[in-house]
C-alpha atoms as a PDB file:
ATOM      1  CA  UNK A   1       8.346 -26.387 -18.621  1.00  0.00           C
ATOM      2  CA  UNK A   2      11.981 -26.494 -19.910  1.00  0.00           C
ATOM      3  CA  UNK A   3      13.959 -24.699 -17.494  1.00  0.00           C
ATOM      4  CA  UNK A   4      17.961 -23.597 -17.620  1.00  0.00           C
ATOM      5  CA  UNK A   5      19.041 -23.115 -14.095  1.00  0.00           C
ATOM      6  CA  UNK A   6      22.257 -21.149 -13.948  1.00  0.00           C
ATOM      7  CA  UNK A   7      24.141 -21.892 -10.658  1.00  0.00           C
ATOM      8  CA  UNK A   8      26.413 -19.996  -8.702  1.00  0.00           C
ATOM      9  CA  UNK A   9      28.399 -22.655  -6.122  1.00  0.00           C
ATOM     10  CA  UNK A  10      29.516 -18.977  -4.086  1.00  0.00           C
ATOM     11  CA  UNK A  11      25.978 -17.527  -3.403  1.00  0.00           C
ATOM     12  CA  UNK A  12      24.830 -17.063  -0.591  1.00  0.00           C
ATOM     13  CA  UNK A  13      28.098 -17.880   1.112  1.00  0.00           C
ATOM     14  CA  UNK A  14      27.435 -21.628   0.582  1.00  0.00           C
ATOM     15  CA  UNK A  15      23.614 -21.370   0.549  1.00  0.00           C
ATOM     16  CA  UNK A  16      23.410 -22.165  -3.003  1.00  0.00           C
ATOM     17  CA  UNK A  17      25.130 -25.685  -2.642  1.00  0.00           C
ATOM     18  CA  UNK A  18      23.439 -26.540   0.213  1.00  0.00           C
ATOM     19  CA  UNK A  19      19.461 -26.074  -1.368  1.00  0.00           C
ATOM     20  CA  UNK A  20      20.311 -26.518  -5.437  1.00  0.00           C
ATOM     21  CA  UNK A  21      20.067 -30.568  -5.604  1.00  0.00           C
ATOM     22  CA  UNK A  22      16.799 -30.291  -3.530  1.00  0.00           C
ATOM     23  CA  UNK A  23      15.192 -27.395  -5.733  1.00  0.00           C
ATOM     24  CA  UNK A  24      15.720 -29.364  -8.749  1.00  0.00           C
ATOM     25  CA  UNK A  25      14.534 -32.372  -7.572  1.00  0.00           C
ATOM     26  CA  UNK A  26      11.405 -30.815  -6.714  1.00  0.00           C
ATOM     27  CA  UNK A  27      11.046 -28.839  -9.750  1.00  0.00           C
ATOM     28  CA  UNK A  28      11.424 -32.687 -11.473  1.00  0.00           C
ATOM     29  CA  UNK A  29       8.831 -33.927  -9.862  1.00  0.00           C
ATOM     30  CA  UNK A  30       6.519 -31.151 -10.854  1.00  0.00           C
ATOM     31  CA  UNK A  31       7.104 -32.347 -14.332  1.00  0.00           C
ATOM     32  CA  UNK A  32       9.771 -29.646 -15.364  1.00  0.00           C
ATOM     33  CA  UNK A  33      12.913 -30.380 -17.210  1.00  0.00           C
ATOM     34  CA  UNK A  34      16.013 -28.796 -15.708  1.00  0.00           C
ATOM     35  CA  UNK A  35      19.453 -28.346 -17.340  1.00  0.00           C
ATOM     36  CA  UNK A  36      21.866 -27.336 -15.027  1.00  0.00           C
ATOM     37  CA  UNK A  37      24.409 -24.618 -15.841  1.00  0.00           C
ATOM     38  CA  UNK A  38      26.982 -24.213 -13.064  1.00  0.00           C
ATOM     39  CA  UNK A  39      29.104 -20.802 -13.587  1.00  0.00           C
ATOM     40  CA  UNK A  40      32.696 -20.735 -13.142  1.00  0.00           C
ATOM     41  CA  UNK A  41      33.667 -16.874 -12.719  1.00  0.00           C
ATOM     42  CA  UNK A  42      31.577 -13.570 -12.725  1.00  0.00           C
ATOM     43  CA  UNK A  43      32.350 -13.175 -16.363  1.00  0.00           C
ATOM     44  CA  UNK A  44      30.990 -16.975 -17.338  1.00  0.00           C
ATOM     45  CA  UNK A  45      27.758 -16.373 -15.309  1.00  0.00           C
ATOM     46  CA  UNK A  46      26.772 -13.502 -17.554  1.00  0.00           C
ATOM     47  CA  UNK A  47      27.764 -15.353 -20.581  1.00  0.00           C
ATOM     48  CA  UNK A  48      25.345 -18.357 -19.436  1.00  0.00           C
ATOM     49  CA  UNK A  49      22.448 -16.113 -18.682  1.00  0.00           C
ATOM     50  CA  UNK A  50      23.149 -13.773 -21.770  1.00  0.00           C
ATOM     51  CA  UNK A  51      23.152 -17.563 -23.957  1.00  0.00           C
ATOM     52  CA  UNK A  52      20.394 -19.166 -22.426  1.00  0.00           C
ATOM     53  CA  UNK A  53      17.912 -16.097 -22.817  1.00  0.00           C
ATOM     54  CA  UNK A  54      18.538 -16.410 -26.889  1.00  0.00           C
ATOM     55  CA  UNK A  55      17.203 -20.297 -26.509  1.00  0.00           C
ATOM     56  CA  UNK A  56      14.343 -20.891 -28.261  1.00  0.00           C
ATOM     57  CA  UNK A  57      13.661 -24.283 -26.401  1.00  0.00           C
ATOM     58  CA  UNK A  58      13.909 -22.611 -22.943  1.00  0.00           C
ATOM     59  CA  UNK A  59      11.088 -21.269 -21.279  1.00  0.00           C
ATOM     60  CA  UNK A  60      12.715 -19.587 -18.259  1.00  0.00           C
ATOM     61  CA  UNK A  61      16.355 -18.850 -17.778  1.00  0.00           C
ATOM     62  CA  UNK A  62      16.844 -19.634 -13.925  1.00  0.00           C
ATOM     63  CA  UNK A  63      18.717 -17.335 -11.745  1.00  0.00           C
ATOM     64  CA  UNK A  64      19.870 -19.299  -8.217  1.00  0.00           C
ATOM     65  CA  UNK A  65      21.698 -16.691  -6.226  1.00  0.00           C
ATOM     66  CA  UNK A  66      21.357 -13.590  -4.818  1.00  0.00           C
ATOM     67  CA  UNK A  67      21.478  -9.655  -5.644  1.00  0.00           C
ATOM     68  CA  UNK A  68      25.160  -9.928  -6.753  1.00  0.00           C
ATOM     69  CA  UNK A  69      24.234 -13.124  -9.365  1.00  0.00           C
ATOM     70  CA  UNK A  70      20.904 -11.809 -10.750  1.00  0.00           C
ATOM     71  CA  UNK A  71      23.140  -8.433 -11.369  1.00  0.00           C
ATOM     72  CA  UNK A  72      25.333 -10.930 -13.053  1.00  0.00           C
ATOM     73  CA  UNK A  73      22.889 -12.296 -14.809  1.00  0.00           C
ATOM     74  CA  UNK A  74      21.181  -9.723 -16.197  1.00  0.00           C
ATOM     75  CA  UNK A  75      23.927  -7.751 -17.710  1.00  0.00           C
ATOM     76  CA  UNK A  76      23.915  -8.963 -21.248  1.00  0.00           C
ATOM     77  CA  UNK A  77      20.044 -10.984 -21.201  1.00  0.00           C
ATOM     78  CA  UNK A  78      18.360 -10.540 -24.146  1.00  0.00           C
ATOM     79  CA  UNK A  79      15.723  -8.560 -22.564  1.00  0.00           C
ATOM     80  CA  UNK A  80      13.560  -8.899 -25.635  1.00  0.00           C
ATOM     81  CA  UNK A  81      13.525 -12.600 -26.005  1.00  0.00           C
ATOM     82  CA  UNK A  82      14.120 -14.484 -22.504  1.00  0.00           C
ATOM     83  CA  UNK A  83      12.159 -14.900 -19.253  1.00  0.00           C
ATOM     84  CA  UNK A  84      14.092 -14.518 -16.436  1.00  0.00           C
ATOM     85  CA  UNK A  85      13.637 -16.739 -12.890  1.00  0.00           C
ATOM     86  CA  UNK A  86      15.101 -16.016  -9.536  1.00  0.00           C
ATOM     87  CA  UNK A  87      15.770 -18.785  -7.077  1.00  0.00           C
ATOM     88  CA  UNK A  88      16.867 -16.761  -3.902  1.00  0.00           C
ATOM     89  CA  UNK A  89      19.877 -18.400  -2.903  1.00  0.00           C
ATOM     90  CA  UNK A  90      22.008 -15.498  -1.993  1.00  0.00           C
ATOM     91  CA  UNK A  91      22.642 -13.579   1.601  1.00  0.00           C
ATOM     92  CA  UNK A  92      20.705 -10.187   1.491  1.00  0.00           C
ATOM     93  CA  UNK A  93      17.980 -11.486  -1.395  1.00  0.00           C
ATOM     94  CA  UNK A  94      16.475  -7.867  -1.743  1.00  0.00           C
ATOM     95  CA  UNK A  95      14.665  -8.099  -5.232  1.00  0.00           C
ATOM     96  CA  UNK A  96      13.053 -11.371  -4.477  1.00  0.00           C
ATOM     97  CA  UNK A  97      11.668 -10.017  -1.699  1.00  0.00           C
ATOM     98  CA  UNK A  98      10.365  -6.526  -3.267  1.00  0.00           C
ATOM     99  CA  UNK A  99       8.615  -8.913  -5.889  1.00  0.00           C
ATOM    100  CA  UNK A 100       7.353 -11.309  -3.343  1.00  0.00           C
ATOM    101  CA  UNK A 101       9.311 -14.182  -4.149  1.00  0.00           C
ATOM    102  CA  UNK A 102       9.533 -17.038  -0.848  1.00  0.00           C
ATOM    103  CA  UNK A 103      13.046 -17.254   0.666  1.00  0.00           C
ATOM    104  CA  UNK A 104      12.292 -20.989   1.477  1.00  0.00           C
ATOM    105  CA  UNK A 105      13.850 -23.063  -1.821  1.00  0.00           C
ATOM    106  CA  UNK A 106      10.411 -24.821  -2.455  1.00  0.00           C
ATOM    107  CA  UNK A 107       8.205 -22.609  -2.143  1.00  0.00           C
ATOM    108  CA  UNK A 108      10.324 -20.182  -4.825  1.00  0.00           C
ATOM    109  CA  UNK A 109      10.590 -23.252  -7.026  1.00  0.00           C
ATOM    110  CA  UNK A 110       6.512 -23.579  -6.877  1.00  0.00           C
ATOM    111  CA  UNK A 111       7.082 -19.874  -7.619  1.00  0.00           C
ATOM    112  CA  UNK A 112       8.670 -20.371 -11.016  1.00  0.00           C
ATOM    113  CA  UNK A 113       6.165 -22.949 -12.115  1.00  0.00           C
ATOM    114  CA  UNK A 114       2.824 -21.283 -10.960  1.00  0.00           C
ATOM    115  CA  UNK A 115       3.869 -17.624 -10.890  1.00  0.00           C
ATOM    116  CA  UNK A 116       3.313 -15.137 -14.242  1.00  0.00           C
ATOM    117  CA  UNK A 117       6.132 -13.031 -15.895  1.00  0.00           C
ATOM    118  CA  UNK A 118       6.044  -9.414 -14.548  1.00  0.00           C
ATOM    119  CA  UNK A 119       7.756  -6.788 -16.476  1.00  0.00           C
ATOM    120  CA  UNK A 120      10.253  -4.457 -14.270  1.00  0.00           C
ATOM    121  CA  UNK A 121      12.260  -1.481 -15.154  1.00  0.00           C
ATOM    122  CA  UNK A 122      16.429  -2.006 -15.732  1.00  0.00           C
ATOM    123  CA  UNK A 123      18.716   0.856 -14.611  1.00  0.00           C
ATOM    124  CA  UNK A 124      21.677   1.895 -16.180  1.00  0.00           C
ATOM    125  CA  UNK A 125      25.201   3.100 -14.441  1.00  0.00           C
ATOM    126  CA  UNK A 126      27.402   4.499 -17.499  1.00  0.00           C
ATOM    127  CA  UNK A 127      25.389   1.947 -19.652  1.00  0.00           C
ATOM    128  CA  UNK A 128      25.897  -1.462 -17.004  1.00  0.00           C
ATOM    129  CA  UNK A 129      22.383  -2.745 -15.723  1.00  0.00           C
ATOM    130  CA  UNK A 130      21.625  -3.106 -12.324  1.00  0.00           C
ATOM    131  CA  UNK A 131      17.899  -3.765 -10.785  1.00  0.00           C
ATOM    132  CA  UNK A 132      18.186  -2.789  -7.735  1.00  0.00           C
ATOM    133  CA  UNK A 133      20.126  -0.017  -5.872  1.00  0.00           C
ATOM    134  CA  UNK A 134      23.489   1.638  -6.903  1.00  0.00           C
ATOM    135  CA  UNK A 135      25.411   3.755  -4.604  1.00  0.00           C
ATOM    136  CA  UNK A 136      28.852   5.662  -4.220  1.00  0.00           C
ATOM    137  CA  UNK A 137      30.998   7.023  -1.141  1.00  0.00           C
ATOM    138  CA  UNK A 138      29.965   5.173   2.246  1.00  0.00           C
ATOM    139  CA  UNK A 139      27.778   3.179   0.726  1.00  0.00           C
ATOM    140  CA  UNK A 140      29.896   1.149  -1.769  1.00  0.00           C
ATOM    141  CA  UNK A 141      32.451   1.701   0.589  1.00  0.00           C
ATOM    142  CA  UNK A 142      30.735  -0.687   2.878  1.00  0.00           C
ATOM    143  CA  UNK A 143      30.140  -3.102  -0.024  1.00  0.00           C
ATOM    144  CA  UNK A 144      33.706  -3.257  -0.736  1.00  0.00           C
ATOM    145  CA  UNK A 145      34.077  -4.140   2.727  1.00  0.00           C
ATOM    146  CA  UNK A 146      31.343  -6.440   2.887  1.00  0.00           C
ATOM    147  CA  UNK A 147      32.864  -8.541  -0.474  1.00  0.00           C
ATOM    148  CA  UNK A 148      36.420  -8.637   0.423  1.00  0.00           C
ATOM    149  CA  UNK A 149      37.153  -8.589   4.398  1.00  0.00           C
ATOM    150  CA  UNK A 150      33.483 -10.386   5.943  1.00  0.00           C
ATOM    151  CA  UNK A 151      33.742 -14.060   5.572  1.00  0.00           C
ATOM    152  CA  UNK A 152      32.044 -15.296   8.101  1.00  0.00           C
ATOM    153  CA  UNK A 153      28.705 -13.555   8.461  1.00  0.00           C
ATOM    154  CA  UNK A 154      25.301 -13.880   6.109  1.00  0.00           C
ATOM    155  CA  UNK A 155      22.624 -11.696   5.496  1.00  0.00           C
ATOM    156  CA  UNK A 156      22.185  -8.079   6.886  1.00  0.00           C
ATOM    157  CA  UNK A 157      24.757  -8.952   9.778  1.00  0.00           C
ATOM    158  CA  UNK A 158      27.184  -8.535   6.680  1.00  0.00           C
ATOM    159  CA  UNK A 159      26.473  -4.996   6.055  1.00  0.00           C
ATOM    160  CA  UNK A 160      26.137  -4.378   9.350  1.00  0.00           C
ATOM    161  CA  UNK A 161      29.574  -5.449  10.616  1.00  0.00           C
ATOM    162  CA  UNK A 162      31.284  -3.221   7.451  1.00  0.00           C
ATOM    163  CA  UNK A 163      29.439   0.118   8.296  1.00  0.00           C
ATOM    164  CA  UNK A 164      30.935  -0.220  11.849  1.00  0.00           C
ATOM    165  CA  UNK A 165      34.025  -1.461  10.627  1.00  0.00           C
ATOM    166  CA  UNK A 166      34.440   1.598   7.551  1.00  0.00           C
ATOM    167  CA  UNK A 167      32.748   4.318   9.434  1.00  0.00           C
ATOM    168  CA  UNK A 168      35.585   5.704  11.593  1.00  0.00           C
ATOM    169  CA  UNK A 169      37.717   6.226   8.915  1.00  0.00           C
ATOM    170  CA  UNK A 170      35.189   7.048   6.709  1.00  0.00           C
ATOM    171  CA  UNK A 171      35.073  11.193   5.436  1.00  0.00           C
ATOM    172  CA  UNK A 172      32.610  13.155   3.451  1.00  0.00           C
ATOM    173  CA  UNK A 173      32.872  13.444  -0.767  1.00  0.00           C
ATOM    174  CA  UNK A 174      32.280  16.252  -2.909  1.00  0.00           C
ATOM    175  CA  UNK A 175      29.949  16.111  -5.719  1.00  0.00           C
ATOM    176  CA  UNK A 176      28.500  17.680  -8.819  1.00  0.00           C
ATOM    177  CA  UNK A 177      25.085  16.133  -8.784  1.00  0.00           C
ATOM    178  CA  UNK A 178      22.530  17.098 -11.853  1.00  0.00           C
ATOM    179  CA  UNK A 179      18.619  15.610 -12.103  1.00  0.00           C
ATOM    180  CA  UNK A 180      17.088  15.579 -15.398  1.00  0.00           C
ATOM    181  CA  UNK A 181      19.739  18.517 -16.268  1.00  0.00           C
ATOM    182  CA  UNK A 182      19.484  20.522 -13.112  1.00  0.00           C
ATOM    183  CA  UNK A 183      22.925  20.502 -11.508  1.00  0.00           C
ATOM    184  CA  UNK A 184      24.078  21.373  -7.840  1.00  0.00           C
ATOM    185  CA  UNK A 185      26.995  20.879  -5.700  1.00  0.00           C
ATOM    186  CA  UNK A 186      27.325  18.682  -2.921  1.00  0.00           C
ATOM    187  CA  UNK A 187      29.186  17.789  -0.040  1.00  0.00           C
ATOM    188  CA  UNK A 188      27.752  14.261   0.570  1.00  0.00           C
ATOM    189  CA  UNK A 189      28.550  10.957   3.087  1.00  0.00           C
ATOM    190  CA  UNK A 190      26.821   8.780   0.311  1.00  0.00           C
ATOM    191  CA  UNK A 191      24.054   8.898  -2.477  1.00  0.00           C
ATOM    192  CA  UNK A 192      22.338   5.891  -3.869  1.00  0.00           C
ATOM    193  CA  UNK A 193      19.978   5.940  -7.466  1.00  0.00           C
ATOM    194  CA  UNK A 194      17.133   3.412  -6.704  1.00  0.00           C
ATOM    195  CA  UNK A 195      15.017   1.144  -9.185  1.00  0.00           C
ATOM    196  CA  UNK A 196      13.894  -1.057  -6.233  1.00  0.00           C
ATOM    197  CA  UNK A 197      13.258  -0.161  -2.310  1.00  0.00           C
ATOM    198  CA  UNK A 198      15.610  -1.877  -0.321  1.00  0.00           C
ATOM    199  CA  UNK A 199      19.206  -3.111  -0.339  1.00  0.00           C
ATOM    200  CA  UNK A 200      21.325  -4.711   2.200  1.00  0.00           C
ATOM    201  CA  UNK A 201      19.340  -7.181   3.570  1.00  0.00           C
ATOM    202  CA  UNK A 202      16.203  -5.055   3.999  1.00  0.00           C
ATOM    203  CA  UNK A 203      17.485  -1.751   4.422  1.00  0.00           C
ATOM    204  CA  UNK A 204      14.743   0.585   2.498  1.00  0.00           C
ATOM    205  CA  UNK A 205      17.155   3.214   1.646  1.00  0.00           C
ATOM    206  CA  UNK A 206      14.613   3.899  -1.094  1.00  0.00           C
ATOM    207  CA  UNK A 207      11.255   3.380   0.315  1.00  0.00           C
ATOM    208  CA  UNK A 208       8.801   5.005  -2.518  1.00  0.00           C
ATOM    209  CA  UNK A 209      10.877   3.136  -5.576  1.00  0.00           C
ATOM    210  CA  UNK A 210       8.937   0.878  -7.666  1.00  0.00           C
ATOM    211  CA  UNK A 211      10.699  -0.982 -10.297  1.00  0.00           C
ATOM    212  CA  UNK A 212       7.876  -0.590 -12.819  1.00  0.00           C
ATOM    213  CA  UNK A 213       7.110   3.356 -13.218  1.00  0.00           C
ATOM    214  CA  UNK A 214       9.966   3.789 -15.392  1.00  0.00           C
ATOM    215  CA  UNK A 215      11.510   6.544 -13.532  1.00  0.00           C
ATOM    216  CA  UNK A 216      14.467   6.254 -10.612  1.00  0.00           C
ATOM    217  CA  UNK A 217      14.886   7.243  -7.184  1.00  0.00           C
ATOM    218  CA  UNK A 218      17.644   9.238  -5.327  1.00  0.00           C
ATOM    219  CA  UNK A 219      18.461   9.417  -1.725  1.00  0.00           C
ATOM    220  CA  UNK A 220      21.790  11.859  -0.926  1.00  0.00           C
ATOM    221  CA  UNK A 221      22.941  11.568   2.377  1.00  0.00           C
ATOM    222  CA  UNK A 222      24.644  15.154   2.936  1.00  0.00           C
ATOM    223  CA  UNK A 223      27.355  15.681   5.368  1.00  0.00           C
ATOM    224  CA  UNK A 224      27.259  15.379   8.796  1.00  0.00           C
ATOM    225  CA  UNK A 225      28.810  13.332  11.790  1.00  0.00           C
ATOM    226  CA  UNK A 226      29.552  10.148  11.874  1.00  0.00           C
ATOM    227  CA  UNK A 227      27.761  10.185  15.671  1.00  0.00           C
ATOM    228  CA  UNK A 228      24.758  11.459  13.057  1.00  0.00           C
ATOM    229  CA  UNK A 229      24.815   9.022  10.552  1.00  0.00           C
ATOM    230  CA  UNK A 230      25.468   5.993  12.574  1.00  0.00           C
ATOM    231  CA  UNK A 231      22.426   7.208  14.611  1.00  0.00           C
ATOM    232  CA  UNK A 232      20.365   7.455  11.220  1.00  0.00           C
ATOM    233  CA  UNK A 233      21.197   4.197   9.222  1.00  0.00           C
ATOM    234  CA  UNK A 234      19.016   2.039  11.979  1.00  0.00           C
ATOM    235  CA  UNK A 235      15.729   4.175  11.103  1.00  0.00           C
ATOM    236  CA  UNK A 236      16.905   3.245   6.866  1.00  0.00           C
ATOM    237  CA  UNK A 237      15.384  -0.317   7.607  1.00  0.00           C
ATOM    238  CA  UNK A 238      12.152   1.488   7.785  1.00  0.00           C
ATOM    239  CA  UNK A 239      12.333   4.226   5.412  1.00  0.00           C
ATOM    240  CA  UNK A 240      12.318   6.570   8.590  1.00  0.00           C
ATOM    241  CA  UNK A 241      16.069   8.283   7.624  1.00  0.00           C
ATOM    242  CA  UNK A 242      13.604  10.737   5.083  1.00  0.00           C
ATOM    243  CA  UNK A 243      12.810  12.722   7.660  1.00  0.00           C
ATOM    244  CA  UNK A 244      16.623  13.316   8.781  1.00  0.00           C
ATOM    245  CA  UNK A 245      17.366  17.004   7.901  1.00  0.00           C
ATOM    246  CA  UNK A 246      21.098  15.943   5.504  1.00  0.00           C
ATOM    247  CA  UNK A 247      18.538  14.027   4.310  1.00  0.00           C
ATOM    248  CA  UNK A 248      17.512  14.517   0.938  1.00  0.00           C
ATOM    249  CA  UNK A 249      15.664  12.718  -1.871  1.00  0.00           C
ATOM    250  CA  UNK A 250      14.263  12.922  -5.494  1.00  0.00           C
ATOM    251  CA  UNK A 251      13.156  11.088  -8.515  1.00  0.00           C
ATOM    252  CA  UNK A 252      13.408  11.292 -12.246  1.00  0.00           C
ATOM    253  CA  UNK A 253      14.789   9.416 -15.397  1.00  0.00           C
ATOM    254  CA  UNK A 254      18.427  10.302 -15.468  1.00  0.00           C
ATOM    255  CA  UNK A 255      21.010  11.467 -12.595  1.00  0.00           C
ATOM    256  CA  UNK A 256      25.272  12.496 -12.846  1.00  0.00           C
ATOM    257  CA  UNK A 257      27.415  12.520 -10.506  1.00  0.00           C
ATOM    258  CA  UNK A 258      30.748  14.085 -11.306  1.00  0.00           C
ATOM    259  CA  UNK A 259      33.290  13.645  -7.837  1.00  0.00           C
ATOM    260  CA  UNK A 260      36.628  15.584  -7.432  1.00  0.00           C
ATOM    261  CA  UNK A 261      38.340  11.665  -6.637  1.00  0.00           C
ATOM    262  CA  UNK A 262      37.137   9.129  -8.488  1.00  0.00           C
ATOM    263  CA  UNK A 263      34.550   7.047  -6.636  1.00  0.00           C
ATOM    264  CA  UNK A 264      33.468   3.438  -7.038  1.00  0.00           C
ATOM    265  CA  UNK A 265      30.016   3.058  -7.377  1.00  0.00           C
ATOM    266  CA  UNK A 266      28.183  -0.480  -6.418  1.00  0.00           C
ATOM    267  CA  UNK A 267      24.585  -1.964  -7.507  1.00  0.00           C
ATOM    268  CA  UNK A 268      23.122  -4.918  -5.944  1.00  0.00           C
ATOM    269  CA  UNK A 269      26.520  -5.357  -3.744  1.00  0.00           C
ATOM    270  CA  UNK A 270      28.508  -6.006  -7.235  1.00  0.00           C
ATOM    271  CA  UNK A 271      31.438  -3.454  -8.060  1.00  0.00           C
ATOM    272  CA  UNK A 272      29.883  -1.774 -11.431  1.00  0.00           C
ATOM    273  CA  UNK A 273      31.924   1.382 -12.238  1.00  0.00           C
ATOM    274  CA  UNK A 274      33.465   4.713 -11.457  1.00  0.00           C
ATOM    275  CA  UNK A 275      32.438   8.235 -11.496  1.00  0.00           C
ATOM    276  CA  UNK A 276      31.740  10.416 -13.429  1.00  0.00           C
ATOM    277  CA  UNK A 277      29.086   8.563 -13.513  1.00  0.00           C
ATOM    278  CA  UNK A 278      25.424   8.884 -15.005  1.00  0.00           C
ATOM    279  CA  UNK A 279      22.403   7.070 -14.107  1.00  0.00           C
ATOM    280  CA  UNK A 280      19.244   6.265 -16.202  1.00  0.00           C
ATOM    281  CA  UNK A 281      16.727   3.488 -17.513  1.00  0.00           C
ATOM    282  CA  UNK A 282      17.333   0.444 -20.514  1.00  0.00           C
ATOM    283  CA  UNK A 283      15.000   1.219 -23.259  1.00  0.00           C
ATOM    284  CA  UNK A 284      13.386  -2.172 -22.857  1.00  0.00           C
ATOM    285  CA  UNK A 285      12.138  -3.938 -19.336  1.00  0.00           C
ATOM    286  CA  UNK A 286      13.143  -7.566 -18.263  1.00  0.00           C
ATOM    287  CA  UNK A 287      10.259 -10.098 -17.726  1.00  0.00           C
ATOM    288  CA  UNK A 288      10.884 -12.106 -13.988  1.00  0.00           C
ATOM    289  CA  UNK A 289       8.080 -14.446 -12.774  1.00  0.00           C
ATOM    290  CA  UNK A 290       6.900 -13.365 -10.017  1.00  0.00           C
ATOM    291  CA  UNK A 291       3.773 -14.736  -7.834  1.00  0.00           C
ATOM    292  CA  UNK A 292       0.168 -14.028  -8.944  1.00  0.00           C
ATOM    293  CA  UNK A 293      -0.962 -10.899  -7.609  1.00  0.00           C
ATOM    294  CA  UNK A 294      -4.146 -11.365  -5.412  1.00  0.00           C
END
């Protein structure tokens, strides 16, 4: 198996240099051929992934990273040609683990070898892919935070240091939200549009999503306290914030937001766009390997 494994020295916060040497020696010894693509910026990390998905002579177009590189990486793949893999280098690793990829190096590698390509939906923000979960107010508020002021931290401690470090300061938004057309105001802390469950480093902000019924799902977070909301997020790594009554959620193929200050909206912790924004579903899905379902 001819493999092109696109590298990303920053994932993971150093994880990625740590494991990639020992992944692709192991990979070697299982008879594949690996070419090694190391990125350089954001910009050059799409351009490897969007070149090596258009090779004829590669069978999989390796991902090694986390949420923020595999967003990366699948902004401009030729969905209709390439195969993507995912080596879960990265801090939160969300979509690996809603598709049941390891988090231990090897066993992911064994995954790319012996697993089977599984088709999976591709969300739109104003036209950008994501795979995972986009968001706006609080919620990419904390990303922001997370990207630029945590250093030290990995994995959901990340997140959870920026929510207590943006909440007192944070305030509500005001919204024009519309679903499938219908259109309502809204006073909102955050909303988030969801192709897969779980963000943050396992928080299931999206419980019911499934990244292959080719429809989204939306969580809005309506106003409240920040007492409230704090209290709230904890029950989010269990999908238990649904039952919160400024809770509210909903599902369909396209959702707008329209915001009285522009707000930056994040997917898979990577800044995307602005709003107005509208959300809905690429035409065509991406193929990932995945393991074999039992």
């Amino acid at each position: 198996m001819r493999l092109s494994m696109i590298y990303n020295p920053a994932a993971g916060r150093g994880r990625a240099r740590r494991y990639i040497q020992r992944a692709i020696a192991h990979l070697e010894r299982r008879g594949a051929r690996v070419t090694l693509l190391v990125s350089r910026s954001p910009s050059h990390l799409t351009d490897l992934a969007a070149t090596a998905s258009r090779d004829d002579s590669v069978d999989q177009v390796v991902v090694c990273g986390g949420d923020g590189t595999l967003n990366l990486a699948v902004r401009e793949f030729a969905l209709d040609h390439g195969t993507l893999g995912l080596l879960p280098l990265g801090s939160g690793n969300d979509f690996a683990s809603v598709l049941g990829i390891p988090r231990d190096p090897i066993a992911a590698c064994d995954t790319l070898l012996d697993g089977v390509p599984r088709k999976v939906d591709v969300a739109l923000a104003n036209g950008l892919r994501y795979l995972g979960v986009a968001g706006l107010g609080f919620d990419s508020e904390v990303a922001a935070f997370a990207n630029e002021r945590v250093t030290i931290l990995r994995g959901s401690l990340v997140y959870l240091y920026a929510i207590l470090r943006v909440l007192p300061r944070f305030v509500s938004h005001s919204v024009r939200l519309c679903v499938d057309g219908e259109c309502r105001d809204e006073e909102i802390m955050f909303a988030v549009v969801g192709n897969s469950s779980q963000y943050g480093g396992g928080i299931r902000i999206t419980p019911a999503a499934n990244v292959e019924d080719q429809e989204l799902d939306l969580c809005v977070v309506g106003r409240t306290s920040r007492f409230q909301l704090l209290r709230t997020l904890p029950a989010a790594y269990g999908g238990k914030h649904l039952s919160s009554s400024f809770v509210s959620t909903g599902r369909g193929r396209e959702f707008s937001f329209h915001s009285h200050h522009i707000l930056e909206v994040y997917a898979d912790g990577e800044r995307l766009t602005t709003t107005p924004v509208t959300f809905g579903l690429a035409p065509q899905q991406l193929a990932i390997t995945a393991p074999r379902r039992s």
